[in-house]
PDB file of N, CA and C in Angstrom:
ATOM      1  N   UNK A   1     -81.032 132.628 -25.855  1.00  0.00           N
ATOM      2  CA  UNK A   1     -80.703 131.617 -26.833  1.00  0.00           C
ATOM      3  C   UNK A   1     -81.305 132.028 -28.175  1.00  0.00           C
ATOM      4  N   UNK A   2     -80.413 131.845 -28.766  1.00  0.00           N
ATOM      5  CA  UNK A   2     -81.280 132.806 -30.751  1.00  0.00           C
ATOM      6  C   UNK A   2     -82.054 131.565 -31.063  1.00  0.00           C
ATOM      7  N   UNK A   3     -83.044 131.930 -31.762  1.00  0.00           N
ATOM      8  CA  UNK A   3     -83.952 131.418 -32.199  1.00  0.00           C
ATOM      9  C   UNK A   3     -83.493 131.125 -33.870  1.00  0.00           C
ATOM     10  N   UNK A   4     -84.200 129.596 -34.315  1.00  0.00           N
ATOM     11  CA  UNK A   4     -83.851 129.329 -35.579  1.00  0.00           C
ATOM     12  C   UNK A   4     -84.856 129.735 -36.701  1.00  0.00           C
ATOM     13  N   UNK A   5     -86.095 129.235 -36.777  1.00  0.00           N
ATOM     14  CA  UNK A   5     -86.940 129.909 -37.427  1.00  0.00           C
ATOM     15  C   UNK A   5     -87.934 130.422 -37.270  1.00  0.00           C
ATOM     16  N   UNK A   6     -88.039 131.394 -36.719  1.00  0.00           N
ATOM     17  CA  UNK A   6     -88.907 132.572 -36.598  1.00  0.00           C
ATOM     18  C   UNK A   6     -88.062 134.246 -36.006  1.00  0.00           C
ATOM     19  N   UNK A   7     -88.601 135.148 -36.802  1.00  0.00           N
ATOM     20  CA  UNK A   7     -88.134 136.484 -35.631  1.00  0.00           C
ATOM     21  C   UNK A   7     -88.405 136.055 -34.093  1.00  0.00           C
ATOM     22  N   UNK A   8     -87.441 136.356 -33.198  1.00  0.00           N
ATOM     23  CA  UNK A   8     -88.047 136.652 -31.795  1.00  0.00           C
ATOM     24  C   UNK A   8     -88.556 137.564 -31.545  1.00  0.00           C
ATOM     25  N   UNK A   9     -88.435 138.607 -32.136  1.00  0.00           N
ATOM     26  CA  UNK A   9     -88.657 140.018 -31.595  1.00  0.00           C
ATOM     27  C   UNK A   9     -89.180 140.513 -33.306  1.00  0.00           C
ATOM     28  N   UNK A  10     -90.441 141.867 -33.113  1.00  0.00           N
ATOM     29  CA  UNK A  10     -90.517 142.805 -33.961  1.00  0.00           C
ATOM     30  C   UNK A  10     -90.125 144.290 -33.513  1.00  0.00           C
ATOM     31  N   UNK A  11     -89.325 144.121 -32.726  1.00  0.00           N
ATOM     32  CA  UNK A  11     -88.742 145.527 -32.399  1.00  0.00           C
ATOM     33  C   UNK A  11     -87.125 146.028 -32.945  1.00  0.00           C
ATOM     34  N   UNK A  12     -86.405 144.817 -33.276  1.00  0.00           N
ATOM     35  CA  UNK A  12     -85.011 144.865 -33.559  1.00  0.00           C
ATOM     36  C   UNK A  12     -84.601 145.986 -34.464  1.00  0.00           C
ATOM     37  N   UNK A  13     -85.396 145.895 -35.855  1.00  0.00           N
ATOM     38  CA  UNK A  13     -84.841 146.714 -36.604  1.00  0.00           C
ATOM     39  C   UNK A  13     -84.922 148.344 -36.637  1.00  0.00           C
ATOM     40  N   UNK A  14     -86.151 148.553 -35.621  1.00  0.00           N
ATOM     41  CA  UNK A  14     -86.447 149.941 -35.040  1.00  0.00           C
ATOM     42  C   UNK A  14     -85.372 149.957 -34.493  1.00  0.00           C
ATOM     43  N   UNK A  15     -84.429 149.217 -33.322  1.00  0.00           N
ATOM     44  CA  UNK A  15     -83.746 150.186 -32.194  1.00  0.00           C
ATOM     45  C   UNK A  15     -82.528 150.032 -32.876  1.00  0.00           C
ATOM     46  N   UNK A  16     -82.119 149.216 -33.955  1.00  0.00           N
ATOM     47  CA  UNK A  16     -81.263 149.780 -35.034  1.00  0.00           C
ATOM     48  C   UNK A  16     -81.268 150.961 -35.524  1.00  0.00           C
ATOM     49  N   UNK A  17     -82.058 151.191 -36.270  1.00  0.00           N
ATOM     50  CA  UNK A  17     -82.945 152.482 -37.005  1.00  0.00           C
ATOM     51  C   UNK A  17     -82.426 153.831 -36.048  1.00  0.00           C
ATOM     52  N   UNK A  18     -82.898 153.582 -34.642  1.00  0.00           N
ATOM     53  CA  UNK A  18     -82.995 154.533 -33.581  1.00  0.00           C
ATOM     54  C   UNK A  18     -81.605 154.963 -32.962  1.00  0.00           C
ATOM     55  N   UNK A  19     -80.895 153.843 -33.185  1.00  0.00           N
ATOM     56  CA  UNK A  19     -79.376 153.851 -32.611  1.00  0.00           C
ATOM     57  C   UNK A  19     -78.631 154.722 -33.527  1.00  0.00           C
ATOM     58  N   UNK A  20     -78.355 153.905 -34.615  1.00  0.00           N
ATOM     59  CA  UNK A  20     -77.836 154.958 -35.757  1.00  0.00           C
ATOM     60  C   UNK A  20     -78.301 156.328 -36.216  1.00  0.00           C
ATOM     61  N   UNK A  21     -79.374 156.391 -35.666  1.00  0.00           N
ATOM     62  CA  UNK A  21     -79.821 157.442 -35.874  1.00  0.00           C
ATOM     63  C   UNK A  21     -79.139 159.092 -34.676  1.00  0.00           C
ATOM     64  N   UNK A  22     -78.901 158.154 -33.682  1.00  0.00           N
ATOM     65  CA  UNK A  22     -78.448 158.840 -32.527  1.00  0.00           C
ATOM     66  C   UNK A  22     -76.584 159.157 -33.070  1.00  0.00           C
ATOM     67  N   UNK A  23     -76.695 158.067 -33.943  1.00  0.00           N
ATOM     68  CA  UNK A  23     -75.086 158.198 -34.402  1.00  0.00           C
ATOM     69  C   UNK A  23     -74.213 157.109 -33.447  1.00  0.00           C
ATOM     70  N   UNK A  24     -74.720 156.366 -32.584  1.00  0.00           N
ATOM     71  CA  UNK A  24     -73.831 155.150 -31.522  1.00  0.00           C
ATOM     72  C   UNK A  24     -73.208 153.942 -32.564  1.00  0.00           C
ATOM     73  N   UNK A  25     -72.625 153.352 -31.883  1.00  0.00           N
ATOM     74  CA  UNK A  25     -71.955 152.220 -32.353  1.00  0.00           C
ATOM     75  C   UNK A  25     -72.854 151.092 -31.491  1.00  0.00           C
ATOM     76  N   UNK A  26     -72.843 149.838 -31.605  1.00  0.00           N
ATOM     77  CA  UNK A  26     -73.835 149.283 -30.899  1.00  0.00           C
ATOM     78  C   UNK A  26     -72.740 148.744 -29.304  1.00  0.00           C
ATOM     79  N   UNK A  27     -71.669 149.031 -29.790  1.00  0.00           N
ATOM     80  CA  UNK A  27     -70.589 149.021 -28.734  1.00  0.00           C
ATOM     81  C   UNK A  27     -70.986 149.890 -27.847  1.00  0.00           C
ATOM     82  N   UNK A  28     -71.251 151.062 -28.266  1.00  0.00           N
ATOM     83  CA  UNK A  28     -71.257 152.377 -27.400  1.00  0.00           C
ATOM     84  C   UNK A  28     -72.459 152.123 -27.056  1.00  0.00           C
ATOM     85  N   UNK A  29     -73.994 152.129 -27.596  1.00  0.00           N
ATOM     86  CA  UNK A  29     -75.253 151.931 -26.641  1.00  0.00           C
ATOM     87  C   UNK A  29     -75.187 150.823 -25.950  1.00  0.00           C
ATOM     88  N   UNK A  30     -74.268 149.917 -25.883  1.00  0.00           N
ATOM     89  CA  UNK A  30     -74.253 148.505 -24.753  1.00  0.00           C
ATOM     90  C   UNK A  30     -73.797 149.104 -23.863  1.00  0.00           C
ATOM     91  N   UNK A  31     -72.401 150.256 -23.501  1.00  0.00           N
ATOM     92  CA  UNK A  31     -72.298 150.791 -22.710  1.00  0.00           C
ATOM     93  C   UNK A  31     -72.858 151.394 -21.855  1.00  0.00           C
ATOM     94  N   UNK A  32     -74.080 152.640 -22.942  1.00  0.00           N
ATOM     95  CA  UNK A  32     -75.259 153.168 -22.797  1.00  0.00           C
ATOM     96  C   UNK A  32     -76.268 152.197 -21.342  1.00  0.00           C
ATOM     97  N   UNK A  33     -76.538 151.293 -21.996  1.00  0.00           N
ATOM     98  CA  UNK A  33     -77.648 150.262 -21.472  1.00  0.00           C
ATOM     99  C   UNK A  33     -76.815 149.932 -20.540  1.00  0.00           C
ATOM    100  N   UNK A  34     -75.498 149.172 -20.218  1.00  0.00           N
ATOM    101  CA  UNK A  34     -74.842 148.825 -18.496  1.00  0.00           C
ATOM    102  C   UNK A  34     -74.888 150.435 -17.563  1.00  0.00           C
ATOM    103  N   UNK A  35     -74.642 151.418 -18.108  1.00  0.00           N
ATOM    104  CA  UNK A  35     -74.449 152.385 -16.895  1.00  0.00           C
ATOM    105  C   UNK A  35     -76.163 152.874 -17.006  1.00  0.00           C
ATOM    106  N   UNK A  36     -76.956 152.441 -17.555  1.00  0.00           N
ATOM    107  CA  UNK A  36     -78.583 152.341 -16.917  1.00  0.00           C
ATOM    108  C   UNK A  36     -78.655 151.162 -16.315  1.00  0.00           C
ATOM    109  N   UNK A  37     -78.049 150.110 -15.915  1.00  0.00           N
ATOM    110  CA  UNK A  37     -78.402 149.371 -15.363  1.00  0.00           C
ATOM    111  C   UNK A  37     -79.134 148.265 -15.557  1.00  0.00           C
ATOM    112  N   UNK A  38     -79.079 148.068 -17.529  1.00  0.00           N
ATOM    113  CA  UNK A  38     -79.346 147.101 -17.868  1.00  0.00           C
ATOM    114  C   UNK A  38     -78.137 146.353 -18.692  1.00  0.00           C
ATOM    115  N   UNK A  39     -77.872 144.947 -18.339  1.00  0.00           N
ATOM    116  CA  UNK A  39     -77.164 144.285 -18.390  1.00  0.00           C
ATOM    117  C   UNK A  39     -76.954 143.868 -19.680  1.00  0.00           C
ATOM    118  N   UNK A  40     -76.850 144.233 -21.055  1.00  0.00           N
ATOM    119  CA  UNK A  40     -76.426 144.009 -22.463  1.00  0.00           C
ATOM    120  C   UNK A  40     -75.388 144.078 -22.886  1.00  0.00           C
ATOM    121  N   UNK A  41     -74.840 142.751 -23.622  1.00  0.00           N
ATOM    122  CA  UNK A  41     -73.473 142.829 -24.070  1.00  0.00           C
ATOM    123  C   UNK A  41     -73.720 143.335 -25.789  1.00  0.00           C
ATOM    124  N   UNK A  42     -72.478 143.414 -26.112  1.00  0.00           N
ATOM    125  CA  UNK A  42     -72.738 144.447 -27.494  1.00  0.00           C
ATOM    126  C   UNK A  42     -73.352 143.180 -28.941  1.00  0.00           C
ATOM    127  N   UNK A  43     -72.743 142.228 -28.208  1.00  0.00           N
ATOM    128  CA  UNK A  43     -73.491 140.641 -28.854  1.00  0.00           C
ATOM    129  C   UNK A  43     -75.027 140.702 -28.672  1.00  0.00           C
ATOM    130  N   UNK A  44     -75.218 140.800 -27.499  1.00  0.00           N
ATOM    131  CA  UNK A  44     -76.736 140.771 -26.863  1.00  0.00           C
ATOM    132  C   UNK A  44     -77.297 141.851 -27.848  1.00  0.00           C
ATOM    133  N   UNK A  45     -76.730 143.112 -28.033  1.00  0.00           N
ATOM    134  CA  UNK A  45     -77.513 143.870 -28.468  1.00  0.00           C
ATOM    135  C   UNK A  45     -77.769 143.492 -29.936  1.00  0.00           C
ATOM    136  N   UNK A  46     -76.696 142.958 -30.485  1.00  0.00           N
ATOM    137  CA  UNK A  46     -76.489 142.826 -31.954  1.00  0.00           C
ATOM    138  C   UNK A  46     -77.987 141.305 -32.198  1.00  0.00           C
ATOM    139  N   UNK A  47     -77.770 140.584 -31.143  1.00  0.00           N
ATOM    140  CA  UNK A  47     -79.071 139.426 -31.439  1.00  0.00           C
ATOM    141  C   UNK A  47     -80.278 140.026 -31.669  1.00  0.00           C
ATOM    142  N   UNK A  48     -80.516 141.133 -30.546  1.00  0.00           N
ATOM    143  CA  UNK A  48     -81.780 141.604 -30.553  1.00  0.00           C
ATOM    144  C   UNK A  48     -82.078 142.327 -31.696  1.00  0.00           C
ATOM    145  N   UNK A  49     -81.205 143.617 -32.301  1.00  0.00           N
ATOM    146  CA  UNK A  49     -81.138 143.754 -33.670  1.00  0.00           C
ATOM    147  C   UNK A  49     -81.429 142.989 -34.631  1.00  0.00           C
ATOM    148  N   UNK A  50     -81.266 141.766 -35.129  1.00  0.00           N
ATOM    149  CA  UNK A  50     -81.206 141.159 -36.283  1.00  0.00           C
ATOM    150  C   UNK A  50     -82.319 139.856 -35.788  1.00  0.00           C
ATOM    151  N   UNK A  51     -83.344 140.074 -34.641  1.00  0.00           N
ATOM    152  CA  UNK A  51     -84.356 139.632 -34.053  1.00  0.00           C
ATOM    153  C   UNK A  51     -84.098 137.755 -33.779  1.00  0.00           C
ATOM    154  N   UNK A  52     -82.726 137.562 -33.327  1.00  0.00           N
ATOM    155  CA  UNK A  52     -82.717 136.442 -32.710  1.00  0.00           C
ATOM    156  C   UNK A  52     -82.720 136.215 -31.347  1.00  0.00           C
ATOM    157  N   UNK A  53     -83.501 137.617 -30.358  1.00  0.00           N
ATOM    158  CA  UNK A  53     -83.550 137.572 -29.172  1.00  0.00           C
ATOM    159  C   UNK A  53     -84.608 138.277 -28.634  1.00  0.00           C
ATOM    160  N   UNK A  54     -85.411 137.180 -27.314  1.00  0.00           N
ATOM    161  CA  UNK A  54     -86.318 137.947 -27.475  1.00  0.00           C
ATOM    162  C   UNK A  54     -85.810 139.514 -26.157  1.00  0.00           C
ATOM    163  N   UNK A  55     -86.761 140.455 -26.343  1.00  0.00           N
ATOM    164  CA  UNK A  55     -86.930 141.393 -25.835  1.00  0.00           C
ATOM    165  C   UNK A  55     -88.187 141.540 -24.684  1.00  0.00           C
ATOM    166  N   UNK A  56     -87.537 141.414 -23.555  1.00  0.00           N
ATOM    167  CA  UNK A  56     -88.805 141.674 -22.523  1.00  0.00           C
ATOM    168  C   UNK A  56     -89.239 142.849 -22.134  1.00  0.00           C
ATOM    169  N   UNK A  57     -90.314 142.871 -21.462  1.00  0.00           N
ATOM    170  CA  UNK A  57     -90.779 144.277 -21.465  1.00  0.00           C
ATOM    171  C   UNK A  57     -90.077 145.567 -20.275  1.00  0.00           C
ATOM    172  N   UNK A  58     -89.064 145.161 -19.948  1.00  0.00           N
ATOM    173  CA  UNK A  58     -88.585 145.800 -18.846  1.00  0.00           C
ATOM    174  C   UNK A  58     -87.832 146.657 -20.073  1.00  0.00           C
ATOM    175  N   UNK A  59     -86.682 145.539 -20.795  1.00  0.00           N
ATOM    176  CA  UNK A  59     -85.525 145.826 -21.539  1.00  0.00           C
ATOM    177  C   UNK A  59     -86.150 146.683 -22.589  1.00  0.00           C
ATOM    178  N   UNK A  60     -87.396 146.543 -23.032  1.00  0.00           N
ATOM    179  CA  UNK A  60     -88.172 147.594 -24.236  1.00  0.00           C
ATOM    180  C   UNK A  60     -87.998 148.730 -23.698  1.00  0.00           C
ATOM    181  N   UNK A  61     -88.692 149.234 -22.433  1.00  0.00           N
ATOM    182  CA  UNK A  61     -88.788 150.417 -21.856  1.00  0.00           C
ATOM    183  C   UNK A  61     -87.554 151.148 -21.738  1.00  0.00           C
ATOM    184  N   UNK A  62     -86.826 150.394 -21.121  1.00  0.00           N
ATOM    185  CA  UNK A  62     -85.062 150.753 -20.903  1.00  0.00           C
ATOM    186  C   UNK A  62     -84.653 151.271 -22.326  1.00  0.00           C
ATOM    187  N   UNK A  63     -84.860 150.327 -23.302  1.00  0.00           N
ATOM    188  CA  UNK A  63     -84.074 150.936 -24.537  1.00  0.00           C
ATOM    189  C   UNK A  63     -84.942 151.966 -25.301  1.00  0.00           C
ATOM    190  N   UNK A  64     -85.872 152.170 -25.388  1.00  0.00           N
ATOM    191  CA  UNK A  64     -86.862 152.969 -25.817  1.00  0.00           C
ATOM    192  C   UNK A  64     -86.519 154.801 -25.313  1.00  0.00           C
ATOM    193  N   UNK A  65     -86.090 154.191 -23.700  1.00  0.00           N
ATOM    194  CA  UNK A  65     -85.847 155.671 -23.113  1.00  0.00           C
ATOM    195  C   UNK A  65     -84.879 155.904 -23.377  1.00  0.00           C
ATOM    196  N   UNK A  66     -83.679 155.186 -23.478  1.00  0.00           N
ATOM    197  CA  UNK A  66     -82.084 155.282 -24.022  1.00  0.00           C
ATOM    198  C   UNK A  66     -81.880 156.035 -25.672  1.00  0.00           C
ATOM    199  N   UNK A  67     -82.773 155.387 -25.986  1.00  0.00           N
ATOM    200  CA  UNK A  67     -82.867 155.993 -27.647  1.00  0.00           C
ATOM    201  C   UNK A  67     -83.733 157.342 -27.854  1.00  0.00           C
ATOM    202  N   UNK A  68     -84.395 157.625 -26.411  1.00  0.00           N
ATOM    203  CA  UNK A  68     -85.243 158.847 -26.565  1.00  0.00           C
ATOM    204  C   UNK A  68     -86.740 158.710 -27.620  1.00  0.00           C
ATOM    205  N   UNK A  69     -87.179 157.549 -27.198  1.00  0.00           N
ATOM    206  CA  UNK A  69     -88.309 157.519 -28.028  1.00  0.00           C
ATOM    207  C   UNK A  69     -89.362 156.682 -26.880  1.00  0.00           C
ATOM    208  N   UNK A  70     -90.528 156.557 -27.771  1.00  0.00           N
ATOM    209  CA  UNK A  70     -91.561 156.084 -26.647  1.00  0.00           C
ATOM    210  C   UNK A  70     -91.400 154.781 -27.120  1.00  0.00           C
ATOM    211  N   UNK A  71     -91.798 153.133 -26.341  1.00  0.00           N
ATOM    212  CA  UNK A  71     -92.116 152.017 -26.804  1.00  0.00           C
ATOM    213  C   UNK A  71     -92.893 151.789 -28.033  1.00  0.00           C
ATOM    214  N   UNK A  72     -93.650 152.717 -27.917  1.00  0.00           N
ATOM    215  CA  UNK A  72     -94.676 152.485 -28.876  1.00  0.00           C
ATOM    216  C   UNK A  72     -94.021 152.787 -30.118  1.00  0.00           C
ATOM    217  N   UNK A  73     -92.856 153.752 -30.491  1.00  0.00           N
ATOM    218  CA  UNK A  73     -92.139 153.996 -31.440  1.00  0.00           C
ATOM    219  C   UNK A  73     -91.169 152.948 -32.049  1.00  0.00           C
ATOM    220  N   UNK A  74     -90.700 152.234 -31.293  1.00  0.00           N
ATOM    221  CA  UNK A  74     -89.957 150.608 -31.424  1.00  0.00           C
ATOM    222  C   UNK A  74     -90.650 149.623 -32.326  1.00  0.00           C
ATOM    223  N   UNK A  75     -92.166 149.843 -32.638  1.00  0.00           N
ATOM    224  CA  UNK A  75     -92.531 148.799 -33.061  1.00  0.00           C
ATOM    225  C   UNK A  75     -92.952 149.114 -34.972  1.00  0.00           C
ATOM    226  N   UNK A  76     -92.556 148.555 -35.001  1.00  0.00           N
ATOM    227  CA  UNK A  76     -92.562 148.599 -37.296  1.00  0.00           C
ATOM    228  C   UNK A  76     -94.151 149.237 -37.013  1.00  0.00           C
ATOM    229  N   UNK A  77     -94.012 150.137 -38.353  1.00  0.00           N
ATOM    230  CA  UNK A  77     -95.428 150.587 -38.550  1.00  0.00           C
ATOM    231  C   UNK A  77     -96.325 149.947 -39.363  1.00  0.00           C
ATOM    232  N   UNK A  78     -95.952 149.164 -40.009  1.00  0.00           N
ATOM    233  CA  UNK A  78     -97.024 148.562 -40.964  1.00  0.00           C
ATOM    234  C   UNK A  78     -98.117 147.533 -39.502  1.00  0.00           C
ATOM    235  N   UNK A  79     -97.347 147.267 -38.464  1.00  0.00           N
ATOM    236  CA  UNK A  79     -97.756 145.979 -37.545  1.00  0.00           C
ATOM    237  C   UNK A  79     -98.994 147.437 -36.838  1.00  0.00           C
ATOM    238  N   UNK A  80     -98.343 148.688 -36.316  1.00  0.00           N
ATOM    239  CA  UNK A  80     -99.390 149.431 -36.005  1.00  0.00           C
ATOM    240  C   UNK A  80    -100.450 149.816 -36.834  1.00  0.00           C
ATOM    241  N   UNK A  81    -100.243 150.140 -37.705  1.00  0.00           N
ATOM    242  CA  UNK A  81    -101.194 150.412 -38.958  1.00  0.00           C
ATOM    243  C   UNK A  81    -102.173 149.454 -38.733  1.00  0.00           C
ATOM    244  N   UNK A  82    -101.793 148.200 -38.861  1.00  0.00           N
ATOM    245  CA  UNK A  82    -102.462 146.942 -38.893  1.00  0.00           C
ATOM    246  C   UNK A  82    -103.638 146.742 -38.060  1.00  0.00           C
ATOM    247  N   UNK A  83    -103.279 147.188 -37.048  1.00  0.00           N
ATOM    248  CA  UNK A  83    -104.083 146.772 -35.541  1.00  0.00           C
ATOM    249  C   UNK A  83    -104.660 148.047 -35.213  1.00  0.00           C
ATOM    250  N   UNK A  84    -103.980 149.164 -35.501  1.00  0.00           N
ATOM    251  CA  UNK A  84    -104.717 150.936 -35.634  1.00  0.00           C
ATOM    252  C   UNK A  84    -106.591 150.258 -35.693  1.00  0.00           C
ATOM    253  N   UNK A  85    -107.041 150.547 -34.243  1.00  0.00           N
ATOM    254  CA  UNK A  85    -109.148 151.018 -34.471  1.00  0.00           C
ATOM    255  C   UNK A  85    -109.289 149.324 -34.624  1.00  0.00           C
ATOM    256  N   UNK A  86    -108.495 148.582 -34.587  1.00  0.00           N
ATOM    257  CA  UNK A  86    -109.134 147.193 -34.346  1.00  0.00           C
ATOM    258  C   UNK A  86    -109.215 146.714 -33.139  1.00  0.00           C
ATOM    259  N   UNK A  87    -110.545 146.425 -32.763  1.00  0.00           N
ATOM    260  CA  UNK A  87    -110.810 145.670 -31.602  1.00  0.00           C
ATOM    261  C   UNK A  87    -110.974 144.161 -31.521  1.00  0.00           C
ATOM    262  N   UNK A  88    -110.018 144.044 -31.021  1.00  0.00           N
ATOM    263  CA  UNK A  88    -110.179 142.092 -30.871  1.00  0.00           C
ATOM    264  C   UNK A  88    -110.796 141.587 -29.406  1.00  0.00           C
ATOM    265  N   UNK A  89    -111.851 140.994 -30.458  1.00  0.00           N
ATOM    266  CA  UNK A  89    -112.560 139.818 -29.293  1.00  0.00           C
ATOM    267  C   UNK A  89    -111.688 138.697 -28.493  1.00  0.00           C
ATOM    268  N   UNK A  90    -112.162 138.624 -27.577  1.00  0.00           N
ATOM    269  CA  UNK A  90    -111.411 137.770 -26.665  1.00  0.00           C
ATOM    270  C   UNK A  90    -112.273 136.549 -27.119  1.00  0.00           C
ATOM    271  N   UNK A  91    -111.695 135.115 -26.665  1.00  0.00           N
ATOM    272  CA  UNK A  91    -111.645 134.085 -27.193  1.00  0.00           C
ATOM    273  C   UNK A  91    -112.849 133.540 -26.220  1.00  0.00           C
ATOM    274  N   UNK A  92    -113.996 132.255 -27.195  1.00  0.00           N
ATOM    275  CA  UNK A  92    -114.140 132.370 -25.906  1.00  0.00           C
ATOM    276  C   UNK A  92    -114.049 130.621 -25.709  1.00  0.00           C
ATOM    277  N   UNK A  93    -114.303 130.169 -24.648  1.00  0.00           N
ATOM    278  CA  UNK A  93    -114.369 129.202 -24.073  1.00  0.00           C
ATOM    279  C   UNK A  93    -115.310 127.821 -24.587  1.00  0.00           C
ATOM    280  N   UNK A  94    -114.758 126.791 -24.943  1.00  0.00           N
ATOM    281  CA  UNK A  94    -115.499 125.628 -25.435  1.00  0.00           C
ATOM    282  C   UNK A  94    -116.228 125.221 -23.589  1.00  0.00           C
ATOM    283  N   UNK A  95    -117.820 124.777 -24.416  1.00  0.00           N
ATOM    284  CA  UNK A  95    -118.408 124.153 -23.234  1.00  0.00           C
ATOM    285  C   UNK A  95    -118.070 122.973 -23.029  1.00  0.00           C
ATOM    286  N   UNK A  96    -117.967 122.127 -21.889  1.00  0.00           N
ATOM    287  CA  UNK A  96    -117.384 121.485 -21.365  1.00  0.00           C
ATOM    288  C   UNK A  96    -119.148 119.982 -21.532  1.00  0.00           C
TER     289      UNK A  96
END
């Protein structure tokens, strides 16, 4: 279901990026993605593109390998940059 205001996803405009880059139509990598055995219509793909869908982590991996890149390549670099050598504390617990 697309989402109204917020991105669902920060991966969309990478596997754009990655697709065209391969030279596909998003017709043709939906094809791509059913004969791997993941179930995307060329709509589906087009939501996830323009980040009104979210992306689970099965479907990351799947498209990541389809496009010939690692997951970790899917994700905008300014968001890696960001978090690059930062360690985040875990939260902790109000006493009761």
């Amino acid at each position: 279901m697309p989402r109204k205001k917020y991105p669902a996803n920060v991966v969309g405009p990478q596997i754009r990026k990655a697709r065209k880059k391969l030279g596909m139509t998003q017709e043709q990598f939906a094809a791509r993605c059913q004969l791997a055995g993941l179930d995307i219509s060329r709509s589906t793909l087009g939501q996830i593109e323009a980040r009104l869908r979210y992306v689970s982590d099965e479907e990351l991996i799947v498209l990541a390998s389809l496009l010939g890149v690692s997951a970790d390549h899917l994700y905008p670099g300014e968001l890696t940059r960001r978090l690059r050598g930062k360690t985040l504390k875990p939260r902790r617990e109000k006493s009761r």
